[in-house]
Protein backbone atom coordinates (compact mmCIF):
# COMPACT_ATOMS: atom_id res chain seq x y z
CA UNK A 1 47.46 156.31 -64.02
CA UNK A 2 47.04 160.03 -62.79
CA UNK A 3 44.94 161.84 -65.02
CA UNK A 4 45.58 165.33 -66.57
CA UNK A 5 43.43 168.02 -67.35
CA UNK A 6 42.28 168.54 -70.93
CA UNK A 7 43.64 171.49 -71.39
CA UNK A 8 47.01 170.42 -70.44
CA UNK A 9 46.25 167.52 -73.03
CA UNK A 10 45.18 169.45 -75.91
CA UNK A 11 47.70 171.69 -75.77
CA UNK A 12 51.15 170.28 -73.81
CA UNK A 13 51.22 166.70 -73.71
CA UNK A 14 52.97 164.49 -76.40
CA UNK A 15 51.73 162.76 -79.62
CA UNK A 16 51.93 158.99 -78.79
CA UNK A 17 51.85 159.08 -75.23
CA UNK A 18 49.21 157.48 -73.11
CA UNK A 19 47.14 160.00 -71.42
CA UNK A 20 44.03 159.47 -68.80
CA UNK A 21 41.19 162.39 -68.46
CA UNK A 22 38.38 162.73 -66.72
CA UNK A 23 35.37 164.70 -67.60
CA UNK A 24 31.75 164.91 -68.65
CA UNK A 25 30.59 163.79 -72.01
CA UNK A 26 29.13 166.78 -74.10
CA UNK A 27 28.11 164.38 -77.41
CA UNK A 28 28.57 160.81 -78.41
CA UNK A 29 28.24 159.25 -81.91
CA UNK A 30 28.59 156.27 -83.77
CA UNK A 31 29.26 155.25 -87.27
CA UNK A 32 30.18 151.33 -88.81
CA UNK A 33 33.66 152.62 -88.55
CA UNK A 34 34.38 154.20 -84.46
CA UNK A 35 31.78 155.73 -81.96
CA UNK A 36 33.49 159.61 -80.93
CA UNK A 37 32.78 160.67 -77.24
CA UNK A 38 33.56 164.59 -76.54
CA UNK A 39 34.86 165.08 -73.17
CA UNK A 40 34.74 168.10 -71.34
CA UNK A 41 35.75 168.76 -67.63
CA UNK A 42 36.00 172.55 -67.30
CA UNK A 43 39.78 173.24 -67.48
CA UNK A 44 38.55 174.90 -70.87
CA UNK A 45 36.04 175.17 -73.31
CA UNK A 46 37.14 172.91 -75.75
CA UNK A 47 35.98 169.41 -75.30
CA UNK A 48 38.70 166.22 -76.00
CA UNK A 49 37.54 163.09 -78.62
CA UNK A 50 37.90 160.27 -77.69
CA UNK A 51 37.59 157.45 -80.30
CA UNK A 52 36.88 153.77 -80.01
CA UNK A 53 36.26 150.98 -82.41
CA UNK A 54 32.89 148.58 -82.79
CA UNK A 55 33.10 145.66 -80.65
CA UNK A 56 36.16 147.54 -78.87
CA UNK A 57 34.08 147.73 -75.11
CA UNK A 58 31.06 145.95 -74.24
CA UNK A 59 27.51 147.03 -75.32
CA UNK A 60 26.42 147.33 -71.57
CA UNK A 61 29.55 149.98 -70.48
CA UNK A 62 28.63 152.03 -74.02
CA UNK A 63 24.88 152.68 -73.67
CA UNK A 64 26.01 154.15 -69.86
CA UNK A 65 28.32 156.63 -72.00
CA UNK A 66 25.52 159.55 -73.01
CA UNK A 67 25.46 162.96 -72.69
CA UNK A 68 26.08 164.32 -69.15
CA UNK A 69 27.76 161.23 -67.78
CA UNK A 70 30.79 161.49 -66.09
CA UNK A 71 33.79 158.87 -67.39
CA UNK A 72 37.25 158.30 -67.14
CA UNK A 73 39.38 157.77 -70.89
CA UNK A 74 42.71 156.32 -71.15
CA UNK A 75 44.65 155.99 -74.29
CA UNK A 76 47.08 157.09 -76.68
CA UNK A 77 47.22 160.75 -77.72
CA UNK A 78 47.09 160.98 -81.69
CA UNK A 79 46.85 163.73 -84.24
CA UNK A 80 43.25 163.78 -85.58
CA UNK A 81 42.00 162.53 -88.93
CA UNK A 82 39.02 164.96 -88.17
CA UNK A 83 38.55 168.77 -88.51
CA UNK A 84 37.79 171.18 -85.36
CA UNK A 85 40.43 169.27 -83.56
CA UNK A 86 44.21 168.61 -83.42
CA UNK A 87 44.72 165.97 -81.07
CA UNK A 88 42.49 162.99 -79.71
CA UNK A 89 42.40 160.14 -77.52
CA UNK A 90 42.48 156.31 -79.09
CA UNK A 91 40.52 154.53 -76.60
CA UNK A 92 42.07 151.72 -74.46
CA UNK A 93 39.89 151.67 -71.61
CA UNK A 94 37.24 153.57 -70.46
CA UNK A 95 35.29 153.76 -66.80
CA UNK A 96 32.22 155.16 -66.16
CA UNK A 97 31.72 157.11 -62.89
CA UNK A 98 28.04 158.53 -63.07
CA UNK A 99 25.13 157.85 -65.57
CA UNK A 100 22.99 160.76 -66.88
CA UNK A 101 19.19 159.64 -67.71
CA UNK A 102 19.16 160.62 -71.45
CA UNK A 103 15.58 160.66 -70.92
CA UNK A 104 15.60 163.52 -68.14
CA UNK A 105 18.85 164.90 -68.23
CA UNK A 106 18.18 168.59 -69.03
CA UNK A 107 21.62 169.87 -70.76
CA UNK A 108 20.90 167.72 -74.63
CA UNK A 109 22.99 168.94 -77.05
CA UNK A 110 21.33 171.70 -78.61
CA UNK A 111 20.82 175.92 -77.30
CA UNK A 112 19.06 176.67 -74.62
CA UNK A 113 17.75 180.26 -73.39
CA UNK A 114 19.37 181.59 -70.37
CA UNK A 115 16.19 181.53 -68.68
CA UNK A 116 16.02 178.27 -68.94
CA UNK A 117 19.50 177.88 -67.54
CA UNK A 118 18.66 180.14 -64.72
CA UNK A 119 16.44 177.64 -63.37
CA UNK A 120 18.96 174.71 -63.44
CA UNK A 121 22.00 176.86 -61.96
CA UNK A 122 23.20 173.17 -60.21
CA UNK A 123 24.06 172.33 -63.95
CA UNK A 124 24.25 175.36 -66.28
CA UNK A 125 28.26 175.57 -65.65
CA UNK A 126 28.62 172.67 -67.43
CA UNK A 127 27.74 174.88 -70.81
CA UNK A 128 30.06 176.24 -72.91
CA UNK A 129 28.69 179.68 -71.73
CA UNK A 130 28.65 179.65 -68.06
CA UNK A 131 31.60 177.80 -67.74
CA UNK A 132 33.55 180.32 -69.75
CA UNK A 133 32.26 183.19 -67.63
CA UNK A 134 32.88 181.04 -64.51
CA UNK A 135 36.34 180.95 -65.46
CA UNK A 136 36.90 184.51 -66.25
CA UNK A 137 35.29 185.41 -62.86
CA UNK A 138 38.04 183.61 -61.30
CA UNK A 139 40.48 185.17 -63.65
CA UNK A 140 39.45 188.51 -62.55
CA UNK A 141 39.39 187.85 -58.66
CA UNK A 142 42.60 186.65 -59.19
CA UNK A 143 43.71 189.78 -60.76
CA UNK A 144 41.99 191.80 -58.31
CA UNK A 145 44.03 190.48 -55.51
CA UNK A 146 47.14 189.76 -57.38
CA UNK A 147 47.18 193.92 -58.09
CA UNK A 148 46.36 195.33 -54.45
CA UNK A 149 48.62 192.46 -52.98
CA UNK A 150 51.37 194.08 -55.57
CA UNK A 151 50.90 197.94 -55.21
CA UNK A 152 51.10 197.30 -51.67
CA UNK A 153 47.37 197.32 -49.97
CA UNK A 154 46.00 195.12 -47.27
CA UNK A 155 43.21 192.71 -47.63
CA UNK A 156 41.10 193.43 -45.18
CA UNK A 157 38.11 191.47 -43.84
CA UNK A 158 35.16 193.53 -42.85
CA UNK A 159 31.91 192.73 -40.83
CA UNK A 160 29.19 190.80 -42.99
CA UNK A 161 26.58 191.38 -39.86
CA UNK A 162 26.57 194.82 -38.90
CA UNK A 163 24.65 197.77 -36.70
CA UNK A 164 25.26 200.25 -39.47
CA UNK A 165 23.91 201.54 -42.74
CA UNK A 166 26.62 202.46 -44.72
CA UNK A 167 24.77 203.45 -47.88
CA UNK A 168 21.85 205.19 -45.26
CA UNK A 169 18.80 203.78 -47.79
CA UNK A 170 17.68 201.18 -44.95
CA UNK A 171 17.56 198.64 -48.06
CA UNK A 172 18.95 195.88 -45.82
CA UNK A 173 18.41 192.03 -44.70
CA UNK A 174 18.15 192.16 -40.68
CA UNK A 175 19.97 189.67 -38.67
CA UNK A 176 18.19 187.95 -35.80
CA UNK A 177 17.36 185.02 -33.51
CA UNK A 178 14.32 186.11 -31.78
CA UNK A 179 11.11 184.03 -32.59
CA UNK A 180 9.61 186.15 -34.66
CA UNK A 181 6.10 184.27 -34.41
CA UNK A 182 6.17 185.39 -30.70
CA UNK A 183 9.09 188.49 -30.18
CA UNK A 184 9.81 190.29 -26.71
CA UNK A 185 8.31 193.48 -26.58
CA UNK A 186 9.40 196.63 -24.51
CA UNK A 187 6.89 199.10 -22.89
CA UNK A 188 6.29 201.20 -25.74
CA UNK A 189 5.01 198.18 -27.32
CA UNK A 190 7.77 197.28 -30.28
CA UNK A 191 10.25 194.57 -30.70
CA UNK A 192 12.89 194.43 -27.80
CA UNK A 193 16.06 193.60 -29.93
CA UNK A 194 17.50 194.32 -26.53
CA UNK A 195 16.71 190.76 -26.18
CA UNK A 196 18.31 189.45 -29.46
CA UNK A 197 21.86 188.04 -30.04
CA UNK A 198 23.68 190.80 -30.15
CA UNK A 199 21.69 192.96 -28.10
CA UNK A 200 20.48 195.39 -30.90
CA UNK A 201 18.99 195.31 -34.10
CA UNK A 202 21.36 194.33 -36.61
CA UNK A 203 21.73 193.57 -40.71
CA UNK A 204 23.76 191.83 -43.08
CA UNK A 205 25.98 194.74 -44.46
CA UNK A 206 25.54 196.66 -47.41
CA UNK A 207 29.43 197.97 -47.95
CA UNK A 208 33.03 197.77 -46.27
CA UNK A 209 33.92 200.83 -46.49
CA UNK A 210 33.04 202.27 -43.41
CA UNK A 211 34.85 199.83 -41.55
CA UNK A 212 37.05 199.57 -44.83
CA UNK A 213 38.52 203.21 -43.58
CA UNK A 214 39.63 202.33 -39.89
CA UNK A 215 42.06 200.09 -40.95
CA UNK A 216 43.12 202.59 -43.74
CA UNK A 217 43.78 204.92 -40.90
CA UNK A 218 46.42 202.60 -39.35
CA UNK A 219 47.53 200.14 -42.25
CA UNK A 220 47.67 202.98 -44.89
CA UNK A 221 46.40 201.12 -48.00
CA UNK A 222 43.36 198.60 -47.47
CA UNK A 223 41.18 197.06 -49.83
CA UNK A 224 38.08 195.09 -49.05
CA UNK A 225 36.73 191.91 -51.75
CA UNK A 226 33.64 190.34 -49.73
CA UNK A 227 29.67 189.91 -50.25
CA UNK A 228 27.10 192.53 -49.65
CA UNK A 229 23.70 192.12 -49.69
CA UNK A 230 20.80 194.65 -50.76
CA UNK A 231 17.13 194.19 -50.16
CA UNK A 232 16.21 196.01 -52.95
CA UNK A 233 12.66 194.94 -54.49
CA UNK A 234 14.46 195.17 -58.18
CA UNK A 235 14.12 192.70 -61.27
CA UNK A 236 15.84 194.69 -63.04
CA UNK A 237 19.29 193.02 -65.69
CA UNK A 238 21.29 195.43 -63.02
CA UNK A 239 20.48 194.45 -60.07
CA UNK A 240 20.92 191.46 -57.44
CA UNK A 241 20.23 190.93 -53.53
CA UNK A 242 24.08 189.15 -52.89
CA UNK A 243 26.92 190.32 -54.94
CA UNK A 244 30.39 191.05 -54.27
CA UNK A 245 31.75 194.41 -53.47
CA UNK A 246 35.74 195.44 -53.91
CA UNK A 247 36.42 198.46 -51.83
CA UNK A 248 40.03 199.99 -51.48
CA UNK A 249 40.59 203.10 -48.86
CA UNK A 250 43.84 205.16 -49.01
CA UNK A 251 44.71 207.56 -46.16
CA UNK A 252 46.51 210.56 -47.16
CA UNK A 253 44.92 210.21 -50.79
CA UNK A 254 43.12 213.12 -52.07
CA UNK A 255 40.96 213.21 -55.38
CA UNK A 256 43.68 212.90 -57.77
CA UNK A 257 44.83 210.26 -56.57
CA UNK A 258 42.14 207.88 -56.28
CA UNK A 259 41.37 208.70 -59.75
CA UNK A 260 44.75 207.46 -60.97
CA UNK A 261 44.31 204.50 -58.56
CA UNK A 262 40.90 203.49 -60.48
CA UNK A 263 41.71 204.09 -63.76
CA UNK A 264 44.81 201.98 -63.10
CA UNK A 265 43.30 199.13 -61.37
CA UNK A 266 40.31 198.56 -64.01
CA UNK A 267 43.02 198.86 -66.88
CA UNK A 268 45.21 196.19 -65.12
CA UNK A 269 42.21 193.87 -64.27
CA UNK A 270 40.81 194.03 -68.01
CA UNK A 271 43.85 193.10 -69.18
CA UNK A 272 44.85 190.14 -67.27
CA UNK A 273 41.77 188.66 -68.79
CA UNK A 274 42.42 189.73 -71.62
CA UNK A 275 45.85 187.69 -71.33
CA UNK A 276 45.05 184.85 -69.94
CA UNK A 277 41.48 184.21 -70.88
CA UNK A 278 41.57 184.56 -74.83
CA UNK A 279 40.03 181.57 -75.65
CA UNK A 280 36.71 182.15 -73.51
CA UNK A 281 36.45 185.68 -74.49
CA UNK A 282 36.82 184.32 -78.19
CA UNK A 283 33.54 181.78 -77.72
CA UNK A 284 31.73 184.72 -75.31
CA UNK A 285 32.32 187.36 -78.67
CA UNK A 286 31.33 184.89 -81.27
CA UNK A 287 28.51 184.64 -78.55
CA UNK A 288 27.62 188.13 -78.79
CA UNK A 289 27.98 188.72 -82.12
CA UNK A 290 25.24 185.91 -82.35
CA UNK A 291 23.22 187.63 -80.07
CA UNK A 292 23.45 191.09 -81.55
CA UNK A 293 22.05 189.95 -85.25
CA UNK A 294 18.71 188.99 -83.51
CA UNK A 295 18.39 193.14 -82.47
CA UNK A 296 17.30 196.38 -84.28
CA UNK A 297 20.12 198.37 -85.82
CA UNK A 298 19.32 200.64 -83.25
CA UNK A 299 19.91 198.86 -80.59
CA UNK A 300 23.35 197.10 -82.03
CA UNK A 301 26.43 197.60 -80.45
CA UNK A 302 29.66 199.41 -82.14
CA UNK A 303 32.02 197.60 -80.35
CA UNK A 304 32.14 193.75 -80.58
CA UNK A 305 33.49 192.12 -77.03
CA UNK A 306 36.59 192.53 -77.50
CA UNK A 307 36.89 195.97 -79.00
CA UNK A 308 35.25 196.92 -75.84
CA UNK A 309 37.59 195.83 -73.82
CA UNK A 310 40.76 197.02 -75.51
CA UNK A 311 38.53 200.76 -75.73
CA UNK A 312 39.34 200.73 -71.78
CA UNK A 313 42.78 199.51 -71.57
CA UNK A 314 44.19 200.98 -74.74
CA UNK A 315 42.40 204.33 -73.73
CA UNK A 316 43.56 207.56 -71.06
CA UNK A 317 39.87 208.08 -69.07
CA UNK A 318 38.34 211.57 -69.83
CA UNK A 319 38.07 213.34 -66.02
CA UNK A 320 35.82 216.46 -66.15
CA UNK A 321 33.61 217.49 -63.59
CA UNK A 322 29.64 216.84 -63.07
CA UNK A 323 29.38 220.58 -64.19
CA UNK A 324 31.08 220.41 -67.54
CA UNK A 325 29.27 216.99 -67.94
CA UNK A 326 25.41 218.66 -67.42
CA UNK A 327 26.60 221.65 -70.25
CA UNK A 328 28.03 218.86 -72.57
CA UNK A 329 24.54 217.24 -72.35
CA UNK A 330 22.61 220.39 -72.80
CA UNK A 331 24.27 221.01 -75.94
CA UNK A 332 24.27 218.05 -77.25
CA UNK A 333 21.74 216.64 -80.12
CA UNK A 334 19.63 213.82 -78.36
CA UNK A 335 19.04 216.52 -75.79
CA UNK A 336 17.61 219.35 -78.07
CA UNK A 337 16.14 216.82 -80.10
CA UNK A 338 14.21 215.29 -77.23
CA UNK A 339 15.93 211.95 -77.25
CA UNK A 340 16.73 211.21 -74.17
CA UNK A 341 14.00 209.82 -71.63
CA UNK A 342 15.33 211.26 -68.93
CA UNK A 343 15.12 215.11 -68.54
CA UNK A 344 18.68 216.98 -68.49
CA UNK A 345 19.24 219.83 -65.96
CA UNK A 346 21.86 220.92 -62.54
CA UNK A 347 21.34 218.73 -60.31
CA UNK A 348 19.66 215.55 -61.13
CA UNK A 349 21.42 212.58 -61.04
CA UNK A 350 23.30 210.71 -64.43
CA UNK A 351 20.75 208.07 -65.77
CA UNK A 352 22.50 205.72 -67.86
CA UNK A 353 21.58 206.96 -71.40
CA UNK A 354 23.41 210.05 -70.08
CA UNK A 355 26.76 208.11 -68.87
CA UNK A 356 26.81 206.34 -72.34
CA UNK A 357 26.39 209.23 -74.42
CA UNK A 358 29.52 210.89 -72.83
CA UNK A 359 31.45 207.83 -73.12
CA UNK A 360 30.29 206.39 -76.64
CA UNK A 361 29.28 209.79 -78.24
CA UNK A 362 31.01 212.76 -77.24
CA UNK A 363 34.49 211.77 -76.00
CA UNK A 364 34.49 207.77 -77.36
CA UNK A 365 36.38 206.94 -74.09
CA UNK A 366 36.10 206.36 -70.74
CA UNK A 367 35.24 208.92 -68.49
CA UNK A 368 35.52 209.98 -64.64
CA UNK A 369 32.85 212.49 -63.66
CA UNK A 370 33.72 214.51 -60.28
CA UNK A 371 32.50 217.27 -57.90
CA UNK A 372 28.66 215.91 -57.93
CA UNK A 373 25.76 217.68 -56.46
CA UNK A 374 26.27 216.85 -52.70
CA UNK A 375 22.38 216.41 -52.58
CA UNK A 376 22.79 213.59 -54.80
CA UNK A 377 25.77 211.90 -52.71
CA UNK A 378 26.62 210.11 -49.63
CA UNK A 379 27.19 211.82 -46.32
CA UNK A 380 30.58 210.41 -46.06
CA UNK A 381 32.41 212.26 -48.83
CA UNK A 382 34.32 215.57 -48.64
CA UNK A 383 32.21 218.81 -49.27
CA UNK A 384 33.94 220.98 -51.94
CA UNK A 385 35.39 224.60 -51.01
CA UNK A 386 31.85 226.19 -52.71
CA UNK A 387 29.57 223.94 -50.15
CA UNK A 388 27.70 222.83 -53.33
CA UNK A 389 29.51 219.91 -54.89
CA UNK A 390 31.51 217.24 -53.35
CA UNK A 391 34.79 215.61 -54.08
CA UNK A 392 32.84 212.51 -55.48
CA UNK A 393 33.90 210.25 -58.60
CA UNK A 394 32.10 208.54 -61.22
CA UNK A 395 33.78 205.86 -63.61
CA UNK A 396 31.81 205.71 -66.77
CA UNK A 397 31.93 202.62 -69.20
CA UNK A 398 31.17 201.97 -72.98
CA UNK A 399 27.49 199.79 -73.08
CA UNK A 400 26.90 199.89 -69.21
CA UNK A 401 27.68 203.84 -68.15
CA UNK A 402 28.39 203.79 -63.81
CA UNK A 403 31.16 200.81 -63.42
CA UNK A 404 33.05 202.60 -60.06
CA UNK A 405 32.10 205.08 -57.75
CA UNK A 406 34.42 206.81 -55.25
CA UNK A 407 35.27 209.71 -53.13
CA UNK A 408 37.70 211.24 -51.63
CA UNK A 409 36.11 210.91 -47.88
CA UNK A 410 34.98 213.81 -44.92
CA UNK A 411 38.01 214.47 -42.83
CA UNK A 412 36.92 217.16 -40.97
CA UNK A 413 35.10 216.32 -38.05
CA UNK A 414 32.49 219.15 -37.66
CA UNK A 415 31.46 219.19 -41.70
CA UNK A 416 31.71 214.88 -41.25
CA UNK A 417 28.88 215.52 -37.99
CA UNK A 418 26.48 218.15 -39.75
CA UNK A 419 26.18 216.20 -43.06
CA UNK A 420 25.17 212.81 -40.62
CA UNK A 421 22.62 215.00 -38.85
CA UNK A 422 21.41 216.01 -42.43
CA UNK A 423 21.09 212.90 -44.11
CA UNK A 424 19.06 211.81 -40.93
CA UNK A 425 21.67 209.33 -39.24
CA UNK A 426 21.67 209.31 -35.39
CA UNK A 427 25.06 210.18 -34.75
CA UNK A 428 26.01 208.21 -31.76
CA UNK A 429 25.36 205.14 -34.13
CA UNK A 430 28.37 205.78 -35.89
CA UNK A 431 30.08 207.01 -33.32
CA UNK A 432 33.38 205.30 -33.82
CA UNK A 433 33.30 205.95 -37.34
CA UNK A 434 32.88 210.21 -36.13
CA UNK A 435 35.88 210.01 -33.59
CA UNK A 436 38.25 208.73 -36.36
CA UNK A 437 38.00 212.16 -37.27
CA UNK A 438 38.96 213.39 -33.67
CA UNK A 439 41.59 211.15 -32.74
CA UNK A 440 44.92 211.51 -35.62
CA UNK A 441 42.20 212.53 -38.68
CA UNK A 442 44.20 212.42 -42.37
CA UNK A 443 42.54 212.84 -45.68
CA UNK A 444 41.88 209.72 -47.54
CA UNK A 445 39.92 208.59 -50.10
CA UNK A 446 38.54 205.23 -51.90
CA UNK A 447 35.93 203.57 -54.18
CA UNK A 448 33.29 200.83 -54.64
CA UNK A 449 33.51 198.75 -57.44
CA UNK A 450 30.71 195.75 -57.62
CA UNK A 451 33.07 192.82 -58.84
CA UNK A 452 29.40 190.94 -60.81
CA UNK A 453 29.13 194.48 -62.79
CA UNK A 454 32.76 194.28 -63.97
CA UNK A 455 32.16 191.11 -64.71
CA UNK A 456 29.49 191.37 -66.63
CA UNK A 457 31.19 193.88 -68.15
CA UNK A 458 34.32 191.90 -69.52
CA UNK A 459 32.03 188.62 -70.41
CA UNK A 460 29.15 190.77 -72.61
CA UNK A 461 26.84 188.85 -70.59
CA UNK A 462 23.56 191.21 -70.87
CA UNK A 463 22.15 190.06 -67.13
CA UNK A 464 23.69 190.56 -64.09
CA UNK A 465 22.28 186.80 -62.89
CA UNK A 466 24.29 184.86 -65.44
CA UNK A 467 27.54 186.30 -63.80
CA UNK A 468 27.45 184.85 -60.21
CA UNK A 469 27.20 180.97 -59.60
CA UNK A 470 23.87 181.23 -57.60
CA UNK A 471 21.96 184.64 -58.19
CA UNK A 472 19.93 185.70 -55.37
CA UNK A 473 16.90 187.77 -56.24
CA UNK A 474 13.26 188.24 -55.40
CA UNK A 475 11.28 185.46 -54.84
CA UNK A 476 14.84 183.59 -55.85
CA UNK A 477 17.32 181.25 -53.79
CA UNK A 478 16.45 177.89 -54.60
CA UNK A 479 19.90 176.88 -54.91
């Protein structure tokens, strides 16, 4: 018989009718009266019972049914006798496809830390936890491409090797073939990438967008949903060496627009989870809550999970400019009272104490900062009419501050080539990227959002490595 999934079975199929799943077993018990096996194979995060009698299979096929071991249950679908539960399974047969070693599987029945999860990432989706978050990643790359595909953008595929530093911090993996026990050298004594695959030096790429704003220039409306990578010594609960990077870029969008655009997209992302993953987000808030007796008062959140959520969909986002932002601040009580750790003044560059307050404190919604510092910003976006600021965009975020960052992009050739000279880029390596602005420029605009910090975001998860399958981090790729 073809087997369903369990959450088709716990909350579709029929009372009486015979049903076959498949799954691992969470927890098995016996009593003189049935032995209860919970089934779980990652449809959802509630487990199945199945229930058989004594004597009802031999002893040999029961003492292979223990926790972690994978089976196969077939039998008739009943209302329970038992609470937590409205439907199980009344054993008629049962096949065992995989033993677990009780003795060394790691995943017993009980709570373990996520540091101790981190270091069995080949099983820690089979938790309640990670499989839940698992499932709302999908949920939200789903949504991701589901809204572009529907407002009428173009998924496009940029280069994961590339010449180029987009971000121009030199924090990047380099790409090569060359023995490096023994490289070619050229006169002057260095390595002679001249020599290597592609004939230069190259790097696996930090962002799209570059590349991301070609094909805006012909196709209109792009977006770009791929990895990036980030050799960035960090440890930090922010911060990872691999993550995933969604980029749209809009020609003939201006600043306006692409803050309409983001505050639309996160709104419409958010709530397709919060649609059609209630019943993880429930377990990942009970979670939380959990979680957020064991801290100071201080350091409590307002918001549970959920709350925090609906305060960005149910919400218009503040917009107000870097300026405004830096005199709210200055007046504000932390500041004269010297709470902040981070000194306030024109100029520096938003830590996240500063984001939150804005967004928690001040206006209790999200925000959009614009018109940064152009000190503080990339070379690539638009320099403001006073030569000071720069048409740059900030999405702030209740409990995490920075969530997107945007621009509306340099169209003008000459301003586009002195800010590259600036910043210390030798033109003629972005050459194709300049002449865009020769050959048919238009203004455009997009923004970065890094798809593990929204997730993170919508799953209250408090470190960035238990929201990708395999983090990669310092010292870290084992699996």
């Amino acid at each position: 018989m073809s087997y369903q999934p369990i959450k088709h079975v716990l909350t579709a199929a029929e009372i009486s009718q015979t049903v076959t799943v498949r799954g691992w077993v969470r927890t098995k018990r016996e009593s003189k009266n049935a032995i209860f096996i919970a089934l779980n194979d990652g449809s959802t995060i509630h487990t199945i019972q199945a229930v058989a009698q004594p004597g009802q299979f031999a002893e040999d096929l029961l003492k292979l049914v223990t926790t972690g071991s994978c089976v196969a249950a077939t039998g008739t679908l009943v209302e329970s006798q038992g609470a937590g539960q409205k439907v199980e399974i009344q054993l008629s047969d049962l096949h065992v496809y995989g033993t677990a070693d009780p003795d060394k599987y790691p995943l017993q029945p009980k709570k373990h830390s996520l540091e101790f999860l981190r270091e069995i990432a080949h099983l820690r989706p089979r938790t309640n936890t990670f499989s839940a978050v698992l499932r709302i990643r999908h949920a939200l790359a789903y949504a991701v491409h589901k809204y572009f595909n529907d407002n009428g953008f173009y998924y496009l595929h940029t280069p994961i090797i590339t010449a180029s530093d987009a971000e121009g911090a030199g924090e990047m993996f380099r790409v090569t073939t060359l023995d490096m026990t023994n490289p070619p050298r050229n006169e002057e004594g260095a390595i002679d990438y001249k020599q290597d695959f592609f004939g230069r030096e190259t790097n696996l790429t930090v962002s799209g967008q570059l590349e991301g704003e070609l094909g805006a220039l012909a196709l209109g409306k792009i977006y770009t949903f791929g990895p990036t990578f980030r050799a960035e010594n960090s440890n930090t609960t922010r911060h990872l060496a691999e993550f995933w990077m969604i980029e749209p870029e809009m020609a003939f969008y201006e600043l306006e627009d692409n803050m309409n655009l983001a505050e639309d997209f996160v709104k419409n992302v958010i709530g397709y989870a919060l649609e059609h993953c209630a019943d993880d987000l429930a377990f990942l808030e009970n979670r939380l809550k959990e979680e957020e007796k064991t801290k100071k008062k201080e350091e409590q959140s307002e918001l549970s999970l959920l709350e925090k959520l609906r305060f960005v969909v149910d919400n218009n986002f503040e917009r107000l400019t870097y300026t405004e932002a830096i005199d709210i601040l200055l007046q504000s009580k932390p500041h004269k009272k010297g709470q902040f750790q981070y000194d306030v003044k024109w100029g520096i560059d938003l830590q996240s104490e500063h984001e939150r307050y804005l967004v928690e404190k001040h206006f209790k919604k999200p925000v959009i900062l614009t018109n940064y510092p152009r000190e503080i910003k990339a070379f690539y976006m638009k320099l403001d009419e006073d030569g000071k600021t720069v048409r740059a965009m900030d999405v702030l975020f209740p409990g995490i501050g920075e969530i997107i960052g945007g621009s509306q992009r340099e169209d003008d050739y000459e301003k586009l080539l002195m800010r590259v000279k600036e910043v210390g880029i030798e033109p003629e390596s972005l050459w194709w990227y300049l002449e865009t602005r020769q050959f048919g420029t238009a203004p455009h605009a997009g923004f970065g959002l890094g798809f593990e910090r929204l997730v993170l975001f919508v799953t209250g998860m408090g470190n960035i490595r238990d929201v990708i399958p395999f983090p990669r981090t310092p010292k870290s790729a084992d699996f």
